[in-house]
PDB file of N, CA and C in Angstrom:
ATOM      1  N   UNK A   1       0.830  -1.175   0.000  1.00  0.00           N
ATOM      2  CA  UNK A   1       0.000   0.000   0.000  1.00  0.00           C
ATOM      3  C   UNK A   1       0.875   1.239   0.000  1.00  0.00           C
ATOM      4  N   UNK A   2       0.575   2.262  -1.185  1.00  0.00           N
ATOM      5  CA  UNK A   2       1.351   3.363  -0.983  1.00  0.00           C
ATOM      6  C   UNK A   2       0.614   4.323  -0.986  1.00  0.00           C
ATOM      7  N   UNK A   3       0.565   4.664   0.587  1.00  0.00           N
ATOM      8  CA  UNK A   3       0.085   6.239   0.666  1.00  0.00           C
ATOM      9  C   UNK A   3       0.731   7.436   0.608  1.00  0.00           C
ATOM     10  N   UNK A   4       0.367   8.579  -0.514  1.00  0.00           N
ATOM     11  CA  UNK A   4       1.317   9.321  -0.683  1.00  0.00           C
ATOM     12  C   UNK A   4       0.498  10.373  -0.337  1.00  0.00           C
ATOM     13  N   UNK A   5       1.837  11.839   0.641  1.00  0.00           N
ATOM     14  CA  UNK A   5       0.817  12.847   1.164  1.00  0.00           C
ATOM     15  C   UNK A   5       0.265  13.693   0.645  1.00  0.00           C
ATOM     16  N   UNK A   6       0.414  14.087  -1.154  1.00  0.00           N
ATOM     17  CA  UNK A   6      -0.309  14.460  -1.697  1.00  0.00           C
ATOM     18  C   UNK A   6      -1.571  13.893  -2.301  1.00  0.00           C
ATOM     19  N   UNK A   7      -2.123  12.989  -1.663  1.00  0.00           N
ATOM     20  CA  UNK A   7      -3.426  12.438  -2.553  1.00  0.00           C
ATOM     21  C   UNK A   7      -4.706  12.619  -1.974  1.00  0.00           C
ATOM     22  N   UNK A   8      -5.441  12.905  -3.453  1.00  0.00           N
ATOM     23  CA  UNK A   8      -6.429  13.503  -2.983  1.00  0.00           C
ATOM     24  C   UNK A   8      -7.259  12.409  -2.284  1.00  0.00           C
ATOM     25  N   UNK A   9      -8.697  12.698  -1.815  1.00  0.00           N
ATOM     26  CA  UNK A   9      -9.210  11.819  -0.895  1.00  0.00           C
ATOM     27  C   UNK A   9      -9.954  10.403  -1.428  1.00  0.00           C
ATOM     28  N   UNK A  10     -10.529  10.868  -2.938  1.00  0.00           N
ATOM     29  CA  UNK A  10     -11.148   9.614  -3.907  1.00  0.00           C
ATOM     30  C   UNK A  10      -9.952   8.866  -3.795  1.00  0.00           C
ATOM     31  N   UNK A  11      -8.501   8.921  -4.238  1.00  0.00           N
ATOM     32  CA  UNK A  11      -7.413   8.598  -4.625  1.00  0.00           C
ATOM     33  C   UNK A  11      -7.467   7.545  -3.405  1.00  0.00           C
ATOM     34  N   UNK A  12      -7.196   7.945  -2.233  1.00  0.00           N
ATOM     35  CA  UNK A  12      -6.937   7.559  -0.647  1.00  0.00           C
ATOM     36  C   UNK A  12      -8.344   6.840  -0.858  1.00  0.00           C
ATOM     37  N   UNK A  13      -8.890   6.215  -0.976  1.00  0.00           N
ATOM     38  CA  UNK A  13     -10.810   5.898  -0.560  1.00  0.00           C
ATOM     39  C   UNK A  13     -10.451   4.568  -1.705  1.00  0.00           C
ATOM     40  N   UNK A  14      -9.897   4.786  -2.761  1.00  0.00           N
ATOM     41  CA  UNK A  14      -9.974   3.658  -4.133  1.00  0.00           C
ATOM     42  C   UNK A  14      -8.220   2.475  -3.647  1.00  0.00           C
ATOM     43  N   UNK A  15      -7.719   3.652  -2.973  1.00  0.00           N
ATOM     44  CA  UNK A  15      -6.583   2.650  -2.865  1.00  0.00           C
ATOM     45  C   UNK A  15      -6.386   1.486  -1.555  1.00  0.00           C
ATOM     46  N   UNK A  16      -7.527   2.404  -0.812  1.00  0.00           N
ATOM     47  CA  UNK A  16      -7.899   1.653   0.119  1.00  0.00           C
ATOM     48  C   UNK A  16      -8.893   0.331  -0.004  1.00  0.00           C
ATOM     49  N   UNK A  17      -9.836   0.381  -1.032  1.00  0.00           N
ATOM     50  CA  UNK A  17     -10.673  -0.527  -1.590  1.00  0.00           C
ATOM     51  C   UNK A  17      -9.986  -1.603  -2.604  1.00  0.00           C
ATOM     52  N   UNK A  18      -9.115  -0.793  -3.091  1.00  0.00           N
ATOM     53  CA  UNK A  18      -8.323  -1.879  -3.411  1.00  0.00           C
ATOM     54  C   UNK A  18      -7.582  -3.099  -2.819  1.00  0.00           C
ATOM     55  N   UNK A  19      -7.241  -2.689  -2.058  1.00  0.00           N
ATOM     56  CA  UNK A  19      -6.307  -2.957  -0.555  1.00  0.00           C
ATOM     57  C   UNK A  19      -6.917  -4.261  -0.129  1.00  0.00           C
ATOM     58  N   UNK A  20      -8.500  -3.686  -0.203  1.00  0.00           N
ATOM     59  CA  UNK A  20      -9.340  -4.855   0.678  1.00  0.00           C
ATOM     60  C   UNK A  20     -10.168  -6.255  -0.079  1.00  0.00           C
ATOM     61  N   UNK A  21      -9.554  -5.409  -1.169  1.00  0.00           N
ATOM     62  CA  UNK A  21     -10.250  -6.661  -2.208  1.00  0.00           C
ATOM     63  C   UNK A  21      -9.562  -7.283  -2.946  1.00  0.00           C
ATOM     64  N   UNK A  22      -8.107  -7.171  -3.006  1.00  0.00           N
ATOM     65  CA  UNK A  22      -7.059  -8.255  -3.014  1.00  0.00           C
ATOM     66  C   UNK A  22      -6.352  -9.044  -2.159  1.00  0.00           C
ATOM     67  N   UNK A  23      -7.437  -8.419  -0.729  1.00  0.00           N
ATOM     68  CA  UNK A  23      -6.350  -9.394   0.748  1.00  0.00           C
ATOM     69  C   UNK A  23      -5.212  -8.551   1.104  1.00  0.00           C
ATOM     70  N   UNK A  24      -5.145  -7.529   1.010  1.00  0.00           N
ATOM     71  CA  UNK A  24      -3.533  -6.960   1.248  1.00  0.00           C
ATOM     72  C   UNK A  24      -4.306  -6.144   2.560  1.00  0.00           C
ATOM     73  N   UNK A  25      -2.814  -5.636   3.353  1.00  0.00           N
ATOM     74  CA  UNK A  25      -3.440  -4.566   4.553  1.00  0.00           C
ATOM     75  C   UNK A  25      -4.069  -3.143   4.080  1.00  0.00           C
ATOM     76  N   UNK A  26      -5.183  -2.541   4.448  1.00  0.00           N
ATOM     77  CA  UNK A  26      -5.552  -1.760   3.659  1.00  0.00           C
ATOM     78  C   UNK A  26      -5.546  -0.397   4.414  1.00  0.00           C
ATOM     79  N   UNK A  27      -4.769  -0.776   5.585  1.00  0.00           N
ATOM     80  CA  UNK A  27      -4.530   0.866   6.623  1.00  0.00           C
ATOM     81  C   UNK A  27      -2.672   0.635   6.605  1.00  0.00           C
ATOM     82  N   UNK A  28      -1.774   1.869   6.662  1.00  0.00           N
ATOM     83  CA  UNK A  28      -0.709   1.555   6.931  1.00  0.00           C
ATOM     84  C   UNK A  28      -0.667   0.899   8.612  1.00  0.00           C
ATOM     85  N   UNK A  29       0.115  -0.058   8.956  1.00  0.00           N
ATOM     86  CA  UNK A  29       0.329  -1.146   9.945  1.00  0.00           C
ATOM     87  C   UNK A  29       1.595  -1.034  11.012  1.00  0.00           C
ATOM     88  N   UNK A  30       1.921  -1.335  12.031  1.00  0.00           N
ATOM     89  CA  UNK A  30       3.199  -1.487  11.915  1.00  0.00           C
ATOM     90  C   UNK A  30       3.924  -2.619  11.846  1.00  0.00           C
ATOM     91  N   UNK A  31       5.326  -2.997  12.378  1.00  0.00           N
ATOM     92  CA  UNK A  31       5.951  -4.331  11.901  1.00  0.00           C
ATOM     93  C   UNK A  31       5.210  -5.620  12.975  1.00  0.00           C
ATOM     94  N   UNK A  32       5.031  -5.372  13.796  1.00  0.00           N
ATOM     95  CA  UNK A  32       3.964  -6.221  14.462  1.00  0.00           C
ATOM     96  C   UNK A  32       3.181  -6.636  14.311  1.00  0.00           C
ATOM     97  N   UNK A  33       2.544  -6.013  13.887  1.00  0.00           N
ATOM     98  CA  UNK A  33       1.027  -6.438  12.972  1.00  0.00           C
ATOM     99  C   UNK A  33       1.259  -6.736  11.924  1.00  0.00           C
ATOM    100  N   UNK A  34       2.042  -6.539  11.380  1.00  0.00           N
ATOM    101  CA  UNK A  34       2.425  -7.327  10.020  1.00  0.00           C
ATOM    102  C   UNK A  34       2.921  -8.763  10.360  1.00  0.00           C
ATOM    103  N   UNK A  35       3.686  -8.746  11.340  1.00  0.00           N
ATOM    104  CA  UNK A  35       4.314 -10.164  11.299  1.00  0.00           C
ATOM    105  C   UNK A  35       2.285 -11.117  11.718  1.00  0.00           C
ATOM    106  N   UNK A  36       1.978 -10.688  12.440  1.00  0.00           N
ATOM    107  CA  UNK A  36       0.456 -11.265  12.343  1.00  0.00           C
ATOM    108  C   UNK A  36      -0.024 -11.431  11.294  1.00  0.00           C
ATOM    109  N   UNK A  37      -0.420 -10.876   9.935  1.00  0.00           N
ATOM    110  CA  UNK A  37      -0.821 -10.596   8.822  1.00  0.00           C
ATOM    111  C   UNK A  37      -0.066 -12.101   8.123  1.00  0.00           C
ATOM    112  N   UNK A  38       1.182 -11.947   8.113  1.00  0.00           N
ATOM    113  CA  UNK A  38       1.726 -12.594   7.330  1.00  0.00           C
ATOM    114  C   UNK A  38       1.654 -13.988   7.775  1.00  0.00           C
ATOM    115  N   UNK A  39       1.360 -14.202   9.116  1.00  0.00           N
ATOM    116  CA  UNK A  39       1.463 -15.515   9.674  1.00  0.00           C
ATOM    117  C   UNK A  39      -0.243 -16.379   9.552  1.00  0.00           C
ATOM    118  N   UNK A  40      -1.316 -15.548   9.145  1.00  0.00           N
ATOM    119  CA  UNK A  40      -2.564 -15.942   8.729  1.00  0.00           C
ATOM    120  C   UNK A  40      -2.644 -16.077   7.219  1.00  0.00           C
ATOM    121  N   UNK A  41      -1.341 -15.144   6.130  1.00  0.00           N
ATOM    122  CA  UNK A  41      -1.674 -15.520   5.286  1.00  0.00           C
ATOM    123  C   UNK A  41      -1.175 -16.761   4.549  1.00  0.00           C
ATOM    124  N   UNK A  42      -0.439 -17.381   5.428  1.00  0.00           N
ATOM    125  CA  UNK A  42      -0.010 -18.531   5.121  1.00  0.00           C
ATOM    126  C   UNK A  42      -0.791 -19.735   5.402  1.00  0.00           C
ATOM    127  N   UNK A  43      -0.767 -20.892   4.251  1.00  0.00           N
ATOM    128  CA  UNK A  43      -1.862 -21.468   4.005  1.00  0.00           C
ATOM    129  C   UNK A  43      -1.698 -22.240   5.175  1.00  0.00           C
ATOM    130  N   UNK A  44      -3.004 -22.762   6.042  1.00  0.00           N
ATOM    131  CA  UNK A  44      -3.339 -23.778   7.132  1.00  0.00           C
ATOM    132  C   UNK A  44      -2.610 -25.188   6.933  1.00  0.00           C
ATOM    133  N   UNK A  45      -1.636 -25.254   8.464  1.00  0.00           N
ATOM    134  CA  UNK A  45      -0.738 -26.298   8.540  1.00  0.00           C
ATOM    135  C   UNK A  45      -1.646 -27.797   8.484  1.00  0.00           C
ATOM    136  N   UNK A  46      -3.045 -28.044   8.445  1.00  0.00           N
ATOM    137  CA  UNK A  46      -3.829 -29.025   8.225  1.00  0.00           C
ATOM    138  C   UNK A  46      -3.882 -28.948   6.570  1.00  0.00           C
ATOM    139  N   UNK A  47      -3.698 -27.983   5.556  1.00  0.00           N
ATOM    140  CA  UNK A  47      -4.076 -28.174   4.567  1.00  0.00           C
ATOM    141  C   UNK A  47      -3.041 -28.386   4.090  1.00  0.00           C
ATOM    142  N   UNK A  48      -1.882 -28.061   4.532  1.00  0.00           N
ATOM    143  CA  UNK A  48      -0.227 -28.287   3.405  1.00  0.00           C
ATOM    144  C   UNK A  48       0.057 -29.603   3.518  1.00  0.00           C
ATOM    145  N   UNK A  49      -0.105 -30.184   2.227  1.00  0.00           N
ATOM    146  CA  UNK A  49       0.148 -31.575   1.713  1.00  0.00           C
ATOM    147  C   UNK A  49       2.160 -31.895   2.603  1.00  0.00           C
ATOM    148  N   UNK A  50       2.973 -30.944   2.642  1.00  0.00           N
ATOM    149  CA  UNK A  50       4.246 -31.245   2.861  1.00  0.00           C
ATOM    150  C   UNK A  50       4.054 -31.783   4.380  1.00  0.00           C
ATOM    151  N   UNK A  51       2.945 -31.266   5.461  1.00  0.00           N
ATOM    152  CA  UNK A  51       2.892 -31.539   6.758  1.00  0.00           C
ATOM    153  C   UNK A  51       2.058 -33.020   6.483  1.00  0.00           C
ATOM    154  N   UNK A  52       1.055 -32.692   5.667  1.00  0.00           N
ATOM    155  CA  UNK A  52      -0.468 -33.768   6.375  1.00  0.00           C
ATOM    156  C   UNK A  52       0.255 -35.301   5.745  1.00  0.00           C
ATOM    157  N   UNK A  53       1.344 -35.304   4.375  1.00  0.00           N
ATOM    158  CA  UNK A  53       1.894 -36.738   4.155  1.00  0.00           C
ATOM    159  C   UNK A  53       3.035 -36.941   4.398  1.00  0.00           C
ATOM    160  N   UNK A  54       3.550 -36.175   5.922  1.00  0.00           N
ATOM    161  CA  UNK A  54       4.627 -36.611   5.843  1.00  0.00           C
ATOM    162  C   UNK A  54       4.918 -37.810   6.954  1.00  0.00           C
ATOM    163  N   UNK A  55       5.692 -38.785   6.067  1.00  0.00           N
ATOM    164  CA  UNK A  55       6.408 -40.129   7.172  1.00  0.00           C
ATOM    165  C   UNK A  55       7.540 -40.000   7.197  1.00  0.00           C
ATOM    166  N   UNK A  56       7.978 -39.644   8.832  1.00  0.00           N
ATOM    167  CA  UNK A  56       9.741 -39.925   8.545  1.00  0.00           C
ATOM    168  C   UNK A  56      10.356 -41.499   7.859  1.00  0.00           C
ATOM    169  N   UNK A  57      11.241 -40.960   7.466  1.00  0.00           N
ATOM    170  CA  UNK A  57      12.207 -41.950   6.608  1.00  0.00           C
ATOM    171  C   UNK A  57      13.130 -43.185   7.476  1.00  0.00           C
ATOM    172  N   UNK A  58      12.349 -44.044   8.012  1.00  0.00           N
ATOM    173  CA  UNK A  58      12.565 -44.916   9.100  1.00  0.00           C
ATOM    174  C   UNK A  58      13.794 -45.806   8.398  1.00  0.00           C
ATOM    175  N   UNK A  59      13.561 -46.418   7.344  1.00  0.00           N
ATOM    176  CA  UNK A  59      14.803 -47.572   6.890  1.00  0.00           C
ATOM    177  C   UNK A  59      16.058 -46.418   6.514  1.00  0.00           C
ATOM    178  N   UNK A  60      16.310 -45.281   6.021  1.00  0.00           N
ATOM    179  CA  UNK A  60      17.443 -44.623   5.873  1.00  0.00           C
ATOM    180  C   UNK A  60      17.819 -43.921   7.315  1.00  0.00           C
ATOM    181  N   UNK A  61      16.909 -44.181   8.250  1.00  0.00           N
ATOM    182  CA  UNK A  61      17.557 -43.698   9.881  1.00  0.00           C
ATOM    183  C   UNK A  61      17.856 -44.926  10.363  1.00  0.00           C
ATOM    184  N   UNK A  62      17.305 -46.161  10.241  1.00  0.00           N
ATOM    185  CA  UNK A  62      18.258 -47.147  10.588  1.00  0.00           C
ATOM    186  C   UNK A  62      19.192 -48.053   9.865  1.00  0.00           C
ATOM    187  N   UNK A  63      19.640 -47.806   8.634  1.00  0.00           N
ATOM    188  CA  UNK A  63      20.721 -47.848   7.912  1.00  0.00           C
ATOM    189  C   UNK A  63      22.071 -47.214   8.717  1.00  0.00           C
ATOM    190  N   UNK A  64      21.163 -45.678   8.580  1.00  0.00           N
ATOM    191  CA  UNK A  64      22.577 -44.877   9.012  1.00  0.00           C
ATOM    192  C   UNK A  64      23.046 -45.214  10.738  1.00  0.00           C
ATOM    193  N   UNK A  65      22.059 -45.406  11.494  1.00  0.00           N
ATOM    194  CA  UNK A  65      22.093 -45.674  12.916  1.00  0.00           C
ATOM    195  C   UNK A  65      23.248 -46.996  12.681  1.00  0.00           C
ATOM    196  N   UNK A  66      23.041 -48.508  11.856  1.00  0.00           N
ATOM    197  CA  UNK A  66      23.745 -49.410  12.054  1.00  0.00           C
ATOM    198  C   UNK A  66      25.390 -49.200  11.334  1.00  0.00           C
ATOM    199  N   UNK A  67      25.260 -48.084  10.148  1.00  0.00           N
ATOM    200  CA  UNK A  67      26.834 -47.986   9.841  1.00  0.00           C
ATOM    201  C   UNK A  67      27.174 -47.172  11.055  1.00  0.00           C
ATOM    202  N   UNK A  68      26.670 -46.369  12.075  1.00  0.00           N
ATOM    203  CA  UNK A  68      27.547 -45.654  12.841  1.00  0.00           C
ATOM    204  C   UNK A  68      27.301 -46.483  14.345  1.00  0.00           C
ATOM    205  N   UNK A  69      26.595 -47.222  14.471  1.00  0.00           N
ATOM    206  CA  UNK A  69      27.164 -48.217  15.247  1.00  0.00           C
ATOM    207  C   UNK A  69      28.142 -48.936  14.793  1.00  0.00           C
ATOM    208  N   UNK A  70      28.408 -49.771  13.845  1.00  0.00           N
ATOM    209  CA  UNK A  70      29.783 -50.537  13.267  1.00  0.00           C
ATOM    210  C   UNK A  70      31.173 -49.081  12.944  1.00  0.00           C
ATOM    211  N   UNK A  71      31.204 -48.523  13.171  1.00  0.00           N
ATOM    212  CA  UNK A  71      31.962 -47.617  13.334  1.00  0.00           C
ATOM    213  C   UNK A  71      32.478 -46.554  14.763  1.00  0.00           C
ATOM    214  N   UNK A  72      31.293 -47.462  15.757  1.00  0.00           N
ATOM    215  CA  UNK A  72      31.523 -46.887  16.949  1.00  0.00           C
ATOM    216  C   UNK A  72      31.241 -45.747  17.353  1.00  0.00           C
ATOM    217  N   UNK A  73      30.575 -45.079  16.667  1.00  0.00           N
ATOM    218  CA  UNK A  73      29.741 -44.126  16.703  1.00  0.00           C
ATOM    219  C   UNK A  73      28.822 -43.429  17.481  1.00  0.00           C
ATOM    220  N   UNK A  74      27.759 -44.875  17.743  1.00  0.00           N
ATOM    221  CA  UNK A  74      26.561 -44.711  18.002  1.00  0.00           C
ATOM    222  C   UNK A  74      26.495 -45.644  19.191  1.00  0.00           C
ATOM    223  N   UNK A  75      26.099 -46.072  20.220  1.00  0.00           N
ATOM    224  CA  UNK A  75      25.598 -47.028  21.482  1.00  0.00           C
ATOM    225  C   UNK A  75      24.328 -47.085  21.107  1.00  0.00           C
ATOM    226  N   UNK A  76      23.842 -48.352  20.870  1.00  0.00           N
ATOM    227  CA  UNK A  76      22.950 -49.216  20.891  1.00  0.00           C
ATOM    228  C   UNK A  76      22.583 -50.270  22.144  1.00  0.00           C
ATOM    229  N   UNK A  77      22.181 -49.802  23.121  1.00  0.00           N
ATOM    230  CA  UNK A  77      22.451 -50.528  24.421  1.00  0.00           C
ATOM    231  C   UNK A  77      21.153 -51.814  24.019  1.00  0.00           C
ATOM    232  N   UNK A  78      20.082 -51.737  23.769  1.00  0.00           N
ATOM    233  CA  UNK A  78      19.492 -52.878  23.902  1.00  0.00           C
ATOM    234  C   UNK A  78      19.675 -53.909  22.451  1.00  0.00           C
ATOM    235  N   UNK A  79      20.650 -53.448  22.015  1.00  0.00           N
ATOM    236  CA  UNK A  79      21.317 -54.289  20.517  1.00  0.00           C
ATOM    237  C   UNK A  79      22.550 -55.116  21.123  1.00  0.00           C
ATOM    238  N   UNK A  80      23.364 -54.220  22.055  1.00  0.00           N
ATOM    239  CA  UNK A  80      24.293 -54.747  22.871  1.00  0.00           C
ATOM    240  C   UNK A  80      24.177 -55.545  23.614  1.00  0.00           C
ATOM    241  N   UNK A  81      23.263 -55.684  24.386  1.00  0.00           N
ATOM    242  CA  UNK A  81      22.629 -56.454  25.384  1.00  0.00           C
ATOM    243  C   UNK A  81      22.120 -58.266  24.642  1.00  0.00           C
ATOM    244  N   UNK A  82      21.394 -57.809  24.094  1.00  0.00           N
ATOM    245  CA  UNK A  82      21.218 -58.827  22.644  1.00  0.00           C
ATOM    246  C   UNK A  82      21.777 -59.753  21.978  1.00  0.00           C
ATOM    247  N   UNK A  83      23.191 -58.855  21.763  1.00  0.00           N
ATOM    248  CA  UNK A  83      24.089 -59.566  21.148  1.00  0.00           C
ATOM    249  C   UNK A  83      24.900 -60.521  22.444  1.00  0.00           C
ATOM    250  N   UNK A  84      25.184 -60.277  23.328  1.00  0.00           N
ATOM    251  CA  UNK A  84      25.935 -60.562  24.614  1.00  0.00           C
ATOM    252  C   UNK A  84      24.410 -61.554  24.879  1.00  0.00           C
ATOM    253  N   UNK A  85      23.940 -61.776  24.716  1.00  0.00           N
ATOM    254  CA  UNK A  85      23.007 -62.761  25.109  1.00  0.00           C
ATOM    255  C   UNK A  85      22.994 -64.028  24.397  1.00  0.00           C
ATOM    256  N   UNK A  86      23.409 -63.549  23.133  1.00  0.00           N
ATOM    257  CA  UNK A  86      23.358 -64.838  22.211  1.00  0.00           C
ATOM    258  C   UNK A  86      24.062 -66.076  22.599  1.00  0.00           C
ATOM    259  N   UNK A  87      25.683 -65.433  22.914  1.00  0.00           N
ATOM    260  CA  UNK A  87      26.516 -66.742  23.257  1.00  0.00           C
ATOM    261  C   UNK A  87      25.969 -67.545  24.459  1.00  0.00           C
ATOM    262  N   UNK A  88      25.186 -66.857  25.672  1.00  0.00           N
ATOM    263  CA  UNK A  88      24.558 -67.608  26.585  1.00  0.00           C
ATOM    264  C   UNK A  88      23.342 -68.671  25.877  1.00  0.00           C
ATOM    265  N   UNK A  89      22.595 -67.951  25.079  1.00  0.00           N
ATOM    266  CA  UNK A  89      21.551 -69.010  25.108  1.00  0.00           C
ATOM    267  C   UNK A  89      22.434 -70.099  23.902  1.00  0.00           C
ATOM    268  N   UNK A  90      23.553 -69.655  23.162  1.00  0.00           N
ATOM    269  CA  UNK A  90      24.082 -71.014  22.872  1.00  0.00           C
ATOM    270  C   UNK A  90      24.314 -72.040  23.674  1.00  0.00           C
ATOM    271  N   UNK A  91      25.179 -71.019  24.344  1.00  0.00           N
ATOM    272  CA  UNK A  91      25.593 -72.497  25.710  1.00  0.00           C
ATOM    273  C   UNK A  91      24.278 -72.591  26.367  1.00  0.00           C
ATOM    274  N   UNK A  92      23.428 -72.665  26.643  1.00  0.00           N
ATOM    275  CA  UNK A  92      22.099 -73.411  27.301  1.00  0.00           C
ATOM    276  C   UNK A  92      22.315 -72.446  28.542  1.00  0.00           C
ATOM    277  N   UNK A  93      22.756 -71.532  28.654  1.00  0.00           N
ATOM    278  CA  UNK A  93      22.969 -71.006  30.161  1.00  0.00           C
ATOM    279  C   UNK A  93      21.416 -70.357  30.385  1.00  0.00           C
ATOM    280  N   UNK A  94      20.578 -69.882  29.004  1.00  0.00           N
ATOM    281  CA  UNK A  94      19.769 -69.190  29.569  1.00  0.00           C
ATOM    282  C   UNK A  94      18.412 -69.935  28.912  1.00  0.00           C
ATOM    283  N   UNK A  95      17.365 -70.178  29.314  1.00  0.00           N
ATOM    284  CA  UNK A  95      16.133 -70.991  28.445  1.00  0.00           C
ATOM    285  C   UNK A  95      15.543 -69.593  28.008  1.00  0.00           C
TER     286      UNK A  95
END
Protein backbone atom coordinates (compact mmCIF):
# COMPACT_ATOMS: atom_id res chain seq x y z
CA UNK A 1 0.00 0.00 0.00
CA UNK A 2 1.35 3.36 -0.98
CA UNK A 3 0.09 6.24 0.67
CA UNK A 4 1.32 9.32 -0.68
CA UNK A 5 0.82 12.85 1.16
CA UNK A 6 -0.31 14.46 -1.70
CA UNK A 7 -3.43 12.44 -2.55
CA UNK A 8 -6.43 13.50 -2.98
CA UNK A 9 -9.21 11.82 -0.89
CA UNK A 10 -11.15 9.61 -3.91
CA UNK A 11 -7.41 8.60 -4.63
CA UNK A 12 -6.94 7.56 -0.65
CA UNK A 13 -10.81 5.90 -0.56
CA UNK A 14 -9.97 3.66 -4.13
CA UNK A 15 -6.58 2.65 -2.87
CA UNK A 16 -7.90 1.65 0.12
CA UNK A 17 -10.67 -0.53 -1.59
CA UNK A 18 -8.32 -1.88 -3.41
CA UNK A 19 -6.31 -2.96 -0.55
CA UNK A 20 -9.34 -4.86 0.68
CA UNK A 21 -10.25 -6.66 -2.21
CA UNK A 22 -7.06 -8.26 -3.01
CA UNK A 23 -6.35 -9.39 0.75
CA UNK A 24 -3.53 -6.96 1.25
CA UNK A 25 -3.44 -4.57 4.55
CA UNK A 26 -5.55 -1.76 3.66
CA UNK A 27 -4.53 0.87 6.62
CA UNK A 28 -0.71 1.56 6.93
CA UNK A 29 0.33 -1.15 9.94
CA UNK A 30 3.20 -1.49 11.91
CA UNK A 31 5.95 -4.33 11.90
CA UNK A 32 3.96 -6.22 14.46
CA UNK A 33 1.03 -6.44 12.97
CA UNK A 34 2.43 -7.33 10.02
CA UNK A 35 4.31 -10.16 11.30
CA UNK A 36 0.46 -11.26 12.34
CA UNK A 37 -0.82 -10.60 8.82
CA UNK A 38 1.73 -12.59 7.33
CA UNK A 39 1.46 -15.51 9.67
CA UNK A 40 -2.56 -15.94 8.73
CA UNK A 41 -1.67 -15.52 5.29
CA UNK A 42 -0.01 -18.53 5.12
CA UNK A 43 -1.86 -21.47 4.00
CA UNK A 44 -3.34 -23.78 7.13
CA UNK A 45 -0.74 -26.30 8.54
CA UNK A 46 -3.83 -29.02 8.22
CA UNK A 47 -4.08 -28.17 4.57
CA UNK A 48 -0.23 -28.29 3.40
CA UNK A 49 0.15 -31.58 1.71
CA UNK A 50 4.25 -31.25 2.86
CA UNK A 51 2.89 -31.54 6.76
CA UNK A 52 -0.47 -33.77 6.38
CA UNK A 53 1.89 -36.74 4.15
CA UNK A 54 4.63 -36.61 5.84
CA UNK A 55 6.41 -40.13 7.17
CA UNK A 56 9.74 -39.92 8.54
CA UNK A 57 12.21 -41.95 6.61
CA UNK A 58 12.56 -44.92 9.10
CA UNK A 59 14.80 -47.57 6.89
CA UNK A 60 17.44 -44.62 5.87
CA UNK A 61 17.56 -43.70 9.88
CA UNK A 62 18.26 -47.15 10.59
CA UNK A 63 20.72 -47.85 7.91
CA UNK A 64 22.58 -44.88 9.01
CA UNK A 65 22.09 -45.67 12.92
CA UNK A 66 23.75 -49.41 12.05
CA UNK A 67 26.83 -47.99 9.84
CA UNK A 68 27.55 -45.65 12.84
CA UNK A 69 27.16 -48.22 15.25
CA UNK A 70 29.78 -50.54 13.27
CA UNK A 71 31.96 -47.62 13.33
CA UNK A 72 31.52 -46.89 16.95
CA UNK A 73 29.74 -44.13 16.70
CA UNK A 74 26.56 -44.71 18.00
CA UNK A 75 25.60 -47.03 21.48
CA UNK A 76 22.95 -49.22 20.89
CA UNK A 77 22.45 -50.53 24.42
CA UNK A 78 19.49 -52.88 23.90
CA UNK A 79 21.32 -54.29 20.52
CA UNK A 80 24.29 -54.75 22.87
CA UNK A 81 22.63 -56.45 25.38
CA UNK A 82 21.22 -58.83 22.64
CA UNK A 83 24.09 -59.57 21.15
CA UNK A 84 25.94 -60.56 24.61
CA UNK A 85 23.01 -62.76 25.11
CA UNK A 86 23.36 -64.84 22.21
CA UNK A 87 26.52 -66.74 23.26
CA UNK A 88 24.56 -67.61 26.59
CA UNK A 89 21.55 -69.01 25.11
CA UNK A 90 24.08 -71.01 22.87
CA UNK A 91 25.59 -72.50 25.71
CA UNK A 92 22.10 -73.41 27.30
CA UNK A 93 22.97 -71.01 30.16
CA UNK A 94 19.77 -69.19 29.57
CA UNK A 95 16.13 -70.99 28.44
Amino acid sequence: MNFLPGMSNYAFRMTRLSARIFGEVSRPTNSKSMKVVRILQKRPADLDPYIVNYYPPHEEYSKLIRILRDHGLFRDEHLDFKEEMVPKINRSKII
